[in-house]
C-alpha atoms as a PDB file:
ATOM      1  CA  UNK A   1      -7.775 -39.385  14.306  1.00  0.00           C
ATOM      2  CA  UNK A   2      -9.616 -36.064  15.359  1.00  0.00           C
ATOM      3  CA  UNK A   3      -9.338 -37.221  19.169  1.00  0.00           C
ATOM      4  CA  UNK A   4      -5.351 -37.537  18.360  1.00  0.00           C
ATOM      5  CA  UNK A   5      -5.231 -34.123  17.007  1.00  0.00           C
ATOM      6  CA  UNK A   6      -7.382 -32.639  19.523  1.00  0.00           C
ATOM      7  CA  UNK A   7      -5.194 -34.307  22.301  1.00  0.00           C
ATOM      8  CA  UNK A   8      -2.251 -32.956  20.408  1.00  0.00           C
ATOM      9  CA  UNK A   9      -3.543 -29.437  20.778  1.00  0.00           C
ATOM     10  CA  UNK A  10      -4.552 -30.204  24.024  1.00  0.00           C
ATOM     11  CA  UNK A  11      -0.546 -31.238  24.607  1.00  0.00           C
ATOM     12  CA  UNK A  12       0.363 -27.732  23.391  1.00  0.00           C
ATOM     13  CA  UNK A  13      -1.913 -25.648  25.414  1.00  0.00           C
ATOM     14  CA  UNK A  14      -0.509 -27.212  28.112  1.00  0.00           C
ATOM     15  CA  UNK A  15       2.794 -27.111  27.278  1.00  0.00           C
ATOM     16  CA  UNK A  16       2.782 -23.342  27.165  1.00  0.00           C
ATOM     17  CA  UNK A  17       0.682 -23.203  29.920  1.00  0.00           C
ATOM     18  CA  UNK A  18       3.859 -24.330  32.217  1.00  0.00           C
ATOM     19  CA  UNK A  19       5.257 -21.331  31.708  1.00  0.00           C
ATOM     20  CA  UNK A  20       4.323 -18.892  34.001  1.00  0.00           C
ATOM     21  CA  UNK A  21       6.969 -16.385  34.683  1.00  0.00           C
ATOM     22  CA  UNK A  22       7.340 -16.070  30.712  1.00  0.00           C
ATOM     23  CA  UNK A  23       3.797 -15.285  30.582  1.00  0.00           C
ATOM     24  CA  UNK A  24       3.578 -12.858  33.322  1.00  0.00           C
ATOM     25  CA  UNK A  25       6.385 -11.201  31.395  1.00  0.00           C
ATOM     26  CA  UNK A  26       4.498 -10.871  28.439  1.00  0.00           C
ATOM     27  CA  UNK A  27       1.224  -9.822  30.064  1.00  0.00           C
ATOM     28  CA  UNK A  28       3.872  -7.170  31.261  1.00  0.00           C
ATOM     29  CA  UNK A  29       5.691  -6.252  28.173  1.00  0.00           C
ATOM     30  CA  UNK A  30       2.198  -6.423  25.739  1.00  0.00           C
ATOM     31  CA  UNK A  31       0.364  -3.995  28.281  1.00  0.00           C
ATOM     32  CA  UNK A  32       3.596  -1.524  28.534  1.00  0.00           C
ATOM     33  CA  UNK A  33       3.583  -1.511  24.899  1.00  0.00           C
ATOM     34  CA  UNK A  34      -0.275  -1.124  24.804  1.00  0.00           C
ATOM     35  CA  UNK A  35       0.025   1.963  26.787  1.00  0.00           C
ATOM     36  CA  UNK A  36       2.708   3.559  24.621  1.00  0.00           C
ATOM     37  CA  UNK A  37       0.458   2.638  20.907  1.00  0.00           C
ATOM     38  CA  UNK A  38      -2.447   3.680  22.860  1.00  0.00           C
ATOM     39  CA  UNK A  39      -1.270   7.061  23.648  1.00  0.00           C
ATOM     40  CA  UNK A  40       0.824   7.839  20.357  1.00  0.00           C
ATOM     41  CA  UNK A  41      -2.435   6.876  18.608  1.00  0.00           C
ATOM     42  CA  UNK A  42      -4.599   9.439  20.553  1.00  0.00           C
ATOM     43  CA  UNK A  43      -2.097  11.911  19.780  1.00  0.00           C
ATOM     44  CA  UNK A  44      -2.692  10.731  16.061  1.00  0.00           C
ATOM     45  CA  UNK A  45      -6.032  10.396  16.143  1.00  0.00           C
ATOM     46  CA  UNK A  46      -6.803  14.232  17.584  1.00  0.00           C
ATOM     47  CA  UNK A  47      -4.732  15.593  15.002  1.00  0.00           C
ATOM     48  CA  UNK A  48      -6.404  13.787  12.336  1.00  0.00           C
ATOM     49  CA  UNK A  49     -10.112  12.576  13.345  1.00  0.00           C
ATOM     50  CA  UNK A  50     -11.705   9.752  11.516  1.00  0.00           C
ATOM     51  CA  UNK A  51      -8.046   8.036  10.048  1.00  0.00           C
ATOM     52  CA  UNK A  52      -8.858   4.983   7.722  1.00  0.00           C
ATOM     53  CA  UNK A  53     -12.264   5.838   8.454  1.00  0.00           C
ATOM     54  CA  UNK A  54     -11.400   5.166  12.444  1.00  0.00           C
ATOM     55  CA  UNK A  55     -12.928   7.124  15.656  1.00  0.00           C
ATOM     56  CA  UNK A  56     -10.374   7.605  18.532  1.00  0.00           C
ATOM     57  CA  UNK A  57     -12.473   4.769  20.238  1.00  0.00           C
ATOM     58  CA  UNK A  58     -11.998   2.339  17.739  1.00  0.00           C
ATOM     59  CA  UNK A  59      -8.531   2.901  16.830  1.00  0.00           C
ATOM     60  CA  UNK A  60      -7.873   2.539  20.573  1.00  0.00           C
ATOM     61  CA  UNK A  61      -9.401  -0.531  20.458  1.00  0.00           C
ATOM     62  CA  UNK A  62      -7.574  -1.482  17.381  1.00  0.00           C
ATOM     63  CA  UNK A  63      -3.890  -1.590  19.539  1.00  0.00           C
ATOM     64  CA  UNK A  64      -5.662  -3.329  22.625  1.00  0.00           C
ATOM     65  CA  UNK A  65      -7.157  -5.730  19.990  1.00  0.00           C
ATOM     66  CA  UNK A  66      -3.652  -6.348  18.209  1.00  0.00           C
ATOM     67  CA  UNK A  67      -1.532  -6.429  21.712  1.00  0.00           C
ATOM     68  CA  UNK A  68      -4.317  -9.197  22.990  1.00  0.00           C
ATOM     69  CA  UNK A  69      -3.282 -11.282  19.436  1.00  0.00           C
ATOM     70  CA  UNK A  70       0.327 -10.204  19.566  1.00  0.00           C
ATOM     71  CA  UNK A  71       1.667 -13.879  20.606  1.00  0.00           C
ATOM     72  CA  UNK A  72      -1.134 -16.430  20.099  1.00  0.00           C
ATOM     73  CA  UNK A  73      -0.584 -15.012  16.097  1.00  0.00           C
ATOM     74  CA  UNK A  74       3.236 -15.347  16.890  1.00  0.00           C
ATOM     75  CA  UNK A  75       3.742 -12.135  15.144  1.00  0.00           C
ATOM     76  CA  UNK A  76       7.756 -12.324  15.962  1.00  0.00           C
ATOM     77  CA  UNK A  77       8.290 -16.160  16.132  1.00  0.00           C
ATOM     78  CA  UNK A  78       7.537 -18.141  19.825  1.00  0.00           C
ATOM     79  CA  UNK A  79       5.739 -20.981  17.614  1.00  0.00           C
ATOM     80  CA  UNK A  80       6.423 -24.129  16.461  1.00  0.00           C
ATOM     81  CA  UNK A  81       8.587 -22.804  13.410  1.00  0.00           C
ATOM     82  CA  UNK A  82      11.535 -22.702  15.432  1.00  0.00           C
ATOM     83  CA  UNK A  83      11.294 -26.741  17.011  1.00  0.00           C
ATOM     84  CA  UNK A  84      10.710 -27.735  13.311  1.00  0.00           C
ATOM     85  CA  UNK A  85      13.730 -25.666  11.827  1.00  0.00           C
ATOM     86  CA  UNK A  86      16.267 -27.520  14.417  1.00  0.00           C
ATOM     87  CA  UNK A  87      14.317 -31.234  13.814  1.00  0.00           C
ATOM     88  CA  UNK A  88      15.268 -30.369   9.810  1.00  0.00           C
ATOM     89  CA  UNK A  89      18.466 -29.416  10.384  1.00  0.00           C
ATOM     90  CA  UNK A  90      19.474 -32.199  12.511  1.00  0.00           C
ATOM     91  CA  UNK A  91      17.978 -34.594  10.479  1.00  0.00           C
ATOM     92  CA  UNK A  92      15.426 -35.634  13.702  1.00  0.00           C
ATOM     93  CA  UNK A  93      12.829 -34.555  11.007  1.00  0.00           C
ATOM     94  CA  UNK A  94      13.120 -38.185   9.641  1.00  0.00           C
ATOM     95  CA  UNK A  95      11.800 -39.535  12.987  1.00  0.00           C
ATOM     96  CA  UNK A  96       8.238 -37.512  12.432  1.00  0.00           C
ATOM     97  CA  UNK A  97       7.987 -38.775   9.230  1.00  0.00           C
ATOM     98  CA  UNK A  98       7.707 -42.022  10.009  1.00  0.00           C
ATOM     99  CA  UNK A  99       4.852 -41.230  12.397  1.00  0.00           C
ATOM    100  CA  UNK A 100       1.556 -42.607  11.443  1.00  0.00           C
ATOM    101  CA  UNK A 101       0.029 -39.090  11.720  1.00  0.00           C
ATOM    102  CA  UNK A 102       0.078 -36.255   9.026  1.00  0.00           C
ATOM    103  CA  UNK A 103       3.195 -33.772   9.444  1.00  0.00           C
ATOM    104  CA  UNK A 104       1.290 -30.992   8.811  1.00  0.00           C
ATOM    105  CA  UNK A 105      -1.962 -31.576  10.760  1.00  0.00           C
ATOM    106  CA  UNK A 106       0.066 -32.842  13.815  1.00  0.00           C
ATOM    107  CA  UNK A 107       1.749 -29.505  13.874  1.00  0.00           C
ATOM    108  CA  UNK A 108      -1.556 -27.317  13.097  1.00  0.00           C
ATOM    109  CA  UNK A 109      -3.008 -28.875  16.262  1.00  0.00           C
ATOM    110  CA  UNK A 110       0.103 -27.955  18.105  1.00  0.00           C
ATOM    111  CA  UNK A 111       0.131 -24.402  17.348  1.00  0.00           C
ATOM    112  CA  UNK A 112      -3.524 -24.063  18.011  1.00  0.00           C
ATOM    113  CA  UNK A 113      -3.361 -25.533  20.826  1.00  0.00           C
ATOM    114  CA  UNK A 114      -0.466 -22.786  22.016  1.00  0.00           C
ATOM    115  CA  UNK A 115      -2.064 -20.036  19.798  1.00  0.00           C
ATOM    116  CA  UNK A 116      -5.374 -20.113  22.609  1.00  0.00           C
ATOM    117  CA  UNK A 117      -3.473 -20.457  25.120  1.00  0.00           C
ATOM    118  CA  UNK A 118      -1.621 -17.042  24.733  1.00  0.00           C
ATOM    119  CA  UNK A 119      -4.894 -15.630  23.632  1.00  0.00           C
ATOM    120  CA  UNK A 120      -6.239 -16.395  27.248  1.00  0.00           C
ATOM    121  CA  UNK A 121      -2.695 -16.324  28.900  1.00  0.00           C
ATOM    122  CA  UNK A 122      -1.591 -13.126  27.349  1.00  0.00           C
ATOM    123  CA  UNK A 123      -4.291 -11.309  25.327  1.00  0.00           C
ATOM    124  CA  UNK A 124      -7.211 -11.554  28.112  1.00  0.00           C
ATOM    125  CA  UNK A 125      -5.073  -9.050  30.702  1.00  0.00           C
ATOM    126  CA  UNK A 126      -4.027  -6.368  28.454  1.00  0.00           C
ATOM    127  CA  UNK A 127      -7.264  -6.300  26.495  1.00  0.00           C
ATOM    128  CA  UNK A 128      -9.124  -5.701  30.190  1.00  0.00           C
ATOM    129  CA  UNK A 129      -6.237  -3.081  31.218  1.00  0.00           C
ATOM    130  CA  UNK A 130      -6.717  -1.265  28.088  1.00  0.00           C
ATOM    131  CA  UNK A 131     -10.328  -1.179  28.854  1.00  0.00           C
ATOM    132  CA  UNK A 132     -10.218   0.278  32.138  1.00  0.00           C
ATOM    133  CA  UNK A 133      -7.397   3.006  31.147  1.00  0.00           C
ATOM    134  CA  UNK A 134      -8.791   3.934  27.915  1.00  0.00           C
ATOM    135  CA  UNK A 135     -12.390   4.920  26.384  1.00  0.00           C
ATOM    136  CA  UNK A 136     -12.208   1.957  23.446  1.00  0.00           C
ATOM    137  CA  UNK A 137     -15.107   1.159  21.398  1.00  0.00           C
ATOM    138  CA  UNK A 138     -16.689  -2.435  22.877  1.00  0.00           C
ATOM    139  CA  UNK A 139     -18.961  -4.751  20.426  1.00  0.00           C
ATOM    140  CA  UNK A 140     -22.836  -4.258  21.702  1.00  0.00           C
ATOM    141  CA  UNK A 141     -23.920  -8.066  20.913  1.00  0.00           C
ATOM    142  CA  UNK A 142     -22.780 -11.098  22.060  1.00  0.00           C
ATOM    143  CA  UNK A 143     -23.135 -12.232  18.074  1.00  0.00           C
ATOM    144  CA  UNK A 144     -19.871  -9.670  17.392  1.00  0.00           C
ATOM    145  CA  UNK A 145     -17.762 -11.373  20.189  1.00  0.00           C
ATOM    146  CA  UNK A 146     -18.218 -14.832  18.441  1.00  0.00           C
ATOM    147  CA  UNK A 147     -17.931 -13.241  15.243  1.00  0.00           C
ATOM    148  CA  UNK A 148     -14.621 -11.895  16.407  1.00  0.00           C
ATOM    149  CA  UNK A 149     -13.315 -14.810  17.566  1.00  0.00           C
ATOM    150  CA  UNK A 150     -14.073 -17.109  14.659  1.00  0.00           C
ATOM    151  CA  UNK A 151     -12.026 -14.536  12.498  1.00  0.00           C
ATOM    152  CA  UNK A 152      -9.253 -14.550  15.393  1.00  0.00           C
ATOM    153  CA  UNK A 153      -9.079 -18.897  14.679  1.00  0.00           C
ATOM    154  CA  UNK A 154      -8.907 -18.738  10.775  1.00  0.00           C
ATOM    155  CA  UNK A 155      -6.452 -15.764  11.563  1.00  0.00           C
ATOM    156  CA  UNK A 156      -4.504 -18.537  13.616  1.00  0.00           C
ATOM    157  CA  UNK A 157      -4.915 -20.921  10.540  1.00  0.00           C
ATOM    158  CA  UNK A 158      -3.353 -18.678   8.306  1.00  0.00           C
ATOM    159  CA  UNK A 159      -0.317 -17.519  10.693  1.00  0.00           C
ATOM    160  CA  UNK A 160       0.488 -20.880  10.702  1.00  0.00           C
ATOM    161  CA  UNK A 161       0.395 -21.727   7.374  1.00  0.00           C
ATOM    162  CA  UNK A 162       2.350 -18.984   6.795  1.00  0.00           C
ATOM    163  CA  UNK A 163       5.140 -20.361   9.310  1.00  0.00           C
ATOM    164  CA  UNK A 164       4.787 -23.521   8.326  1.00  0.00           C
ATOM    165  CA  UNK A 165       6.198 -22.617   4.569  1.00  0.00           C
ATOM    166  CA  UNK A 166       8.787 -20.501   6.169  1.00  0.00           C
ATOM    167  CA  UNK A 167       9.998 -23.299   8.562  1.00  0.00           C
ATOM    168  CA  UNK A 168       9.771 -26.222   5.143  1.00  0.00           C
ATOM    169  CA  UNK A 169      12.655 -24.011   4.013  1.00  0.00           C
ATOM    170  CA  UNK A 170      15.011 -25.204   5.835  1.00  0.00           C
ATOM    171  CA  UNK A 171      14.980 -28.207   3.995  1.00  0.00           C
ATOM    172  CA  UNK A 172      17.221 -26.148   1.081  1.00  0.00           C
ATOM    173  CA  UNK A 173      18.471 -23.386   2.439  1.00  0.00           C
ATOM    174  CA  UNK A 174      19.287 -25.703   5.826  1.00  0.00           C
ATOM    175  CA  UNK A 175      18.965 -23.175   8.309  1.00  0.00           C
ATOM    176  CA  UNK A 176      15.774 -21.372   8.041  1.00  0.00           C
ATOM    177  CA  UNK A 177      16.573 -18.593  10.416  1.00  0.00           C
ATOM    178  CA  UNK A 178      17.079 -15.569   8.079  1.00  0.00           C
ATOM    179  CA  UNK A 179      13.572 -16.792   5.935  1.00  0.00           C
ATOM    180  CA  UNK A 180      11.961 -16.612   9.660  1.00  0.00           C
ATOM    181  CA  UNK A 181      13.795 -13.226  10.231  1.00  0.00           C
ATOM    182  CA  UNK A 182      12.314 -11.877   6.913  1.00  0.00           C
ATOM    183  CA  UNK A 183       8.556 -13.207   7.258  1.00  0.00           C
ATOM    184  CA  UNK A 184       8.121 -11.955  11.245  1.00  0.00           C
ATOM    185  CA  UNK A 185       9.436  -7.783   9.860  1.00  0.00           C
ATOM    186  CA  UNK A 186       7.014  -8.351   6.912  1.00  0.00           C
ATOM    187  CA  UNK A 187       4.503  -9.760   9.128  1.00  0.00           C
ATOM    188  CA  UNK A 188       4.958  -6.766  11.691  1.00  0.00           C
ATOM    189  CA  UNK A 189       4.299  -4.062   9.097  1.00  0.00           C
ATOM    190  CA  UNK A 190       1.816  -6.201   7.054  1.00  0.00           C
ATOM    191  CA  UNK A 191      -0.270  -7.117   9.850  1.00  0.00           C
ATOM    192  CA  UNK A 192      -1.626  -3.890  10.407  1.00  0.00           C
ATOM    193  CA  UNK A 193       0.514  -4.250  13.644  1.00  0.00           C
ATOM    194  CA  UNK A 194       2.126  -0.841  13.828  1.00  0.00           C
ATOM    195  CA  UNK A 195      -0.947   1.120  11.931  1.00  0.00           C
ATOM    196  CA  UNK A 196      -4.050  -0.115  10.525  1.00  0.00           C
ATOM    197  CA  UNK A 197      -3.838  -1.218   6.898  1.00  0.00           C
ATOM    198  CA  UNK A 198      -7.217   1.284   6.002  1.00  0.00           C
ATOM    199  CA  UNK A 199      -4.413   4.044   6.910  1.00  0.00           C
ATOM    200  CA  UNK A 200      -2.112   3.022   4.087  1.00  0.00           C
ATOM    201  CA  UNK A 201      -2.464   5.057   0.770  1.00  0.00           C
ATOM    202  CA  UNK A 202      -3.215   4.211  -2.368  1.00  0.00           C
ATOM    203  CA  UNK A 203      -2.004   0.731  -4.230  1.00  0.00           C
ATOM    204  CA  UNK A 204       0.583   0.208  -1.247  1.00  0.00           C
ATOM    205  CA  UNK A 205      -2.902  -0.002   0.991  1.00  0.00           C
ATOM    206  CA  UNK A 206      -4.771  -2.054  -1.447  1.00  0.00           C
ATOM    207  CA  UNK A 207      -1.569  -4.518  -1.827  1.00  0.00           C
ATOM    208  CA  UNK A 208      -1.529  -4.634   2.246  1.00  0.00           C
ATOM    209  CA  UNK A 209      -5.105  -5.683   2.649  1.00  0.00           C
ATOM    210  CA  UNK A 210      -5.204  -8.590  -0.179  1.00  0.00           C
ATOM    211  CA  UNK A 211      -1.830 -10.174   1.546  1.00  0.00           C
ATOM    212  CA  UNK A 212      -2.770 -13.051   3.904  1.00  0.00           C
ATOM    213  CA  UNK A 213      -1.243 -11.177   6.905  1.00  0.00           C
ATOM    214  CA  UNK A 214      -3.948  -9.160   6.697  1.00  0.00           C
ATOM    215  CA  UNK A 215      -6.041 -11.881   8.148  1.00  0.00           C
ATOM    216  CA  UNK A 216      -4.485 -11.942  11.317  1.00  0.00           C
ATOM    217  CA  UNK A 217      -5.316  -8.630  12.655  1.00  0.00           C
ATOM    218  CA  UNK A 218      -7.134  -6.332  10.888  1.00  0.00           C
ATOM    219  CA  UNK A 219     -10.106  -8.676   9.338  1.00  0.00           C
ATOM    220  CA  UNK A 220     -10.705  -9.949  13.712  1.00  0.00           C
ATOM    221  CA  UNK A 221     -10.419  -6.182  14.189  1.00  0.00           C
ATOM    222  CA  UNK A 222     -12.770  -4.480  11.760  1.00  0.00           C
ATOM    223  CA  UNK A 223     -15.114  -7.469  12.536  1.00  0.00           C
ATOM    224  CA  UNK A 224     -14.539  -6.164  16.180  1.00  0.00           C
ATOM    225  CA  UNK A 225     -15.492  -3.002  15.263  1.00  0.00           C
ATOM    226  CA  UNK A 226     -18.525  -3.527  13.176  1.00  0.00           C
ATOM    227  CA  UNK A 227     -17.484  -3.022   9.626  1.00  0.00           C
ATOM    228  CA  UNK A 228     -17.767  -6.632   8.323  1.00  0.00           C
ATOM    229  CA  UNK A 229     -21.358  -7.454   8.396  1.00  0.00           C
ATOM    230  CA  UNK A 230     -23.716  -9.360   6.294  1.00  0.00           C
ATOM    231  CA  UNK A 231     -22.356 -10.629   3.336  1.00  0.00           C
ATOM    232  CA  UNK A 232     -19.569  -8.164   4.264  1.00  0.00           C
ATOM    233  CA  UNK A 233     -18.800 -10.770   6.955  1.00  0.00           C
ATOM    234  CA  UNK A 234     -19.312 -13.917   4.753  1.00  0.00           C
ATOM    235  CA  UNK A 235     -16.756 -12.080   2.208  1.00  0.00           C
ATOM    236  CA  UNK A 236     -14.485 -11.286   5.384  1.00  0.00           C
ATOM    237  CA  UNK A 237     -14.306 -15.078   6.388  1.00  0.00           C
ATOM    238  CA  UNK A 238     -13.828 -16.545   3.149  1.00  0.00           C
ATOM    239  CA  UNK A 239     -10.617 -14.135   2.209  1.00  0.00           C
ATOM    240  CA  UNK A 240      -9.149 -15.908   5.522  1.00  0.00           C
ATOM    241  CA  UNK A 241     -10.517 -19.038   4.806  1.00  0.00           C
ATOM    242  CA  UNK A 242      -9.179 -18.513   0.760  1.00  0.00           C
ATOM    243  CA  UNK A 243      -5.788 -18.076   2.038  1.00  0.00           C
ATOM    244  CA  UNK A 244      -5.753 -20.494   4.636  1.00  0.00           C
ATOM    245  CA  UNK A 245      -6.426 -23.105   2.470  1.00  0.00           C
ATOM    246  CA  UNK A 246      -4.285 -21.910  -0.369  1.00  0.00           C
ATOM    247  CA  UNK A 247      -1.206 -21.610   2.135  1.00  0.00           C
ATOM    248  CA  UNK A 248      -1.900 -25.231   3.217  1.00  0.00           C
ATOM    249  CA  UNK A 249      -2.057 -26.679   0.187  1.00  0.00           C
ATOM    250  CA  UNK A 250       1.392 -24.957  -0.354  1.00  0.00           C
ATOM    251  CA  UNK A 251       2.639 -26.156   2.433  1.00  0.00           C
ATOM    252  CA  UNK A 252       1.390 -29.758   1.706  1.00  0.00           C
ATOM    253  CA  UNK A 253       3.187 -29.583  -1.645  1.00  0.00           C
ATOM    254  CA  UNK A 254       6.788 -28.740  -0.561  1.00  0.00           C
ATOM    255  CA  UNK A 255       6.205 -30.979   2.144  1.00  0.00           C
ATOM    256  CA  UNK A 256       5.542 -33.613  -1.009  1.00  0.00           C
ATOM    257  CA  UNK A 257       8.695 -32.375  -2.679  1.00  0.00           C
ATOM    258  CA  UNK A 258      10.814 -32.341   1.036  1.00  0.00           C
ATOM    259  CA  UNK A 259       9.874 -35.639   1.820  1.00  0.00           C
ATOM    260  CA  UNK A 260      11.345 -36.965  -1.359  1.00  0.00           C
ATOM    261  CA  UNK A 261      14.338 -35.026  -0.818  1.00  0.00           C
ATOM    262  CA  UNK A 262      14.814 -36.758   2.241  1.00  0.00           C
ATOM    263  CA  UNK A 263      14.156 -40.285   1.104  1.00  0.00           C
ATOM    264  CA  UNK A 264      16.872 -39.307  -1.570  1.00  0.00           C
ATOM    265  CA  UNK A 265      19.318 -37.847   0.777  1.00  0.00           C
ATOM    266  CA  UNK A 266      19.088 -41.402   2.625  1.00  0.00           C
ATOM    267  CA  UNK A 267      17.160 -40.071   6.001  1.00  0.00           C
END
């Protein structure tokens, strides 16, 4: 079963991989975009030095970090969720389910499989532009690059568990385009996309960072940057790994409930 999966993610690195003028678009559109955070946030950052406990360096690195994860999280849909909504709506859904392969794992290895290729496709460019353009803080040890990118995978976990729920609700509300609509603007702001959640006051800050969004940029980032270490780090990996599992096992209940619903409806 785990060579299945891992040809299954194999399937969807590939499958994204075909897509070259799309990616050279967004190499395009995530380094633009780059440039414009990188500069409003040096504007920010000289008029108030050390924000959420930030240099300029590191908060520079902070957007480069966030426009390198910007698709392979799927911050604003490009996943699977999308595929699955129109197999549930058209009833196709039935077809997977009588696959002798787990609904939920089958997709997981999907979207991993497309999450690393838009980390390589479309976060390995931009991260090197904003490099070369910019003075942004760089890890020092090898140890805080695989650090980094462990937290970047369980931050991949967790996006998709997060889509995965939102894409299962199609199976009441039967088109599951607004619930998508609503979880990519409060993944946006909840992220930490637009400003780091250690700039957010008070409870609205403290609410942010104990979210699960949280775990797809700014836990890979401030492990990036050096403030997760030690048990710091241990405590780092198991909020994503508390939420990723959580969120699965969500997931794996309405999928429970769904698949009855089906049977009931007749297919």
């Amino acid at each position: 079963m785990v060579r299945l999966y891992a040809a299954v993610a194999a399937g969807g690195f590939r499958r994204y991989a075909t897509y070259r003028m799309a990616t050279a678009a967004g190499v395009f559109t995530n380094t633009v975009f780059g440039f414009v955070m990188a500069y409003t946030y040096s504007a920010l950052w000289d008029a108030r030095p050390r924000l959420g406990g930030y240099d300029q360096p590191q908060a520079l690195a902070y957007v480069w970090i966030g426009q390198a994860l910007f698709a392979a999280s799927a911050l604003f849909g490009g996943g699977f969720e999308d595929e699955l909504i129109a197999r549930i709506r058209t009833g196709d859904i039935a077809i997977d389910l009588y696959r002798p392969v787990d609904l939920q794992l089958w997709w997981l290895a999907g979207d991993v499989g497309r999450a690393l290729f838009q980390l390589i496709g479309r976060g390995v460019i931009p991260m090197a532009l904003g490099a070369l353009a910019f003075d942004i803080a760089l890890p020092g040890s090898p140890l805080t690059w695989l650090a980094f990118l462990l937290a970047v995978f369980l931050g991949f976990v967790v996006s998709f568990a997060v889509r995965y729920l939102v894409a299962l609700s199609a199976f009441w509300l039967m088109d599951g385009a607004g619930a998508a609509q609503v979880a990519s603007l409060s993944g946006m702001f909840f992220t930490g996309m637009l400003l780091p959640l250690n700039v957010f006051p008070g409870l609205l800050g403290e609410i942010a960072r104990a979210l699960p969004w949280s775990a797809l940029l700014q836990i890979p980032a401030d492990i990036y940057l050096g403030t997760h270490t030690g048990w710091g780090l241990v405590r780092a990996y198991a909020f994503q790994g508390g939420w990723a599992l959580a969120l699965l096992a969500v997931g794996r209940l309405l999928q429970m409930v769904a698949t009855r619903r089906v049977v009931v409806q007749g297919g």
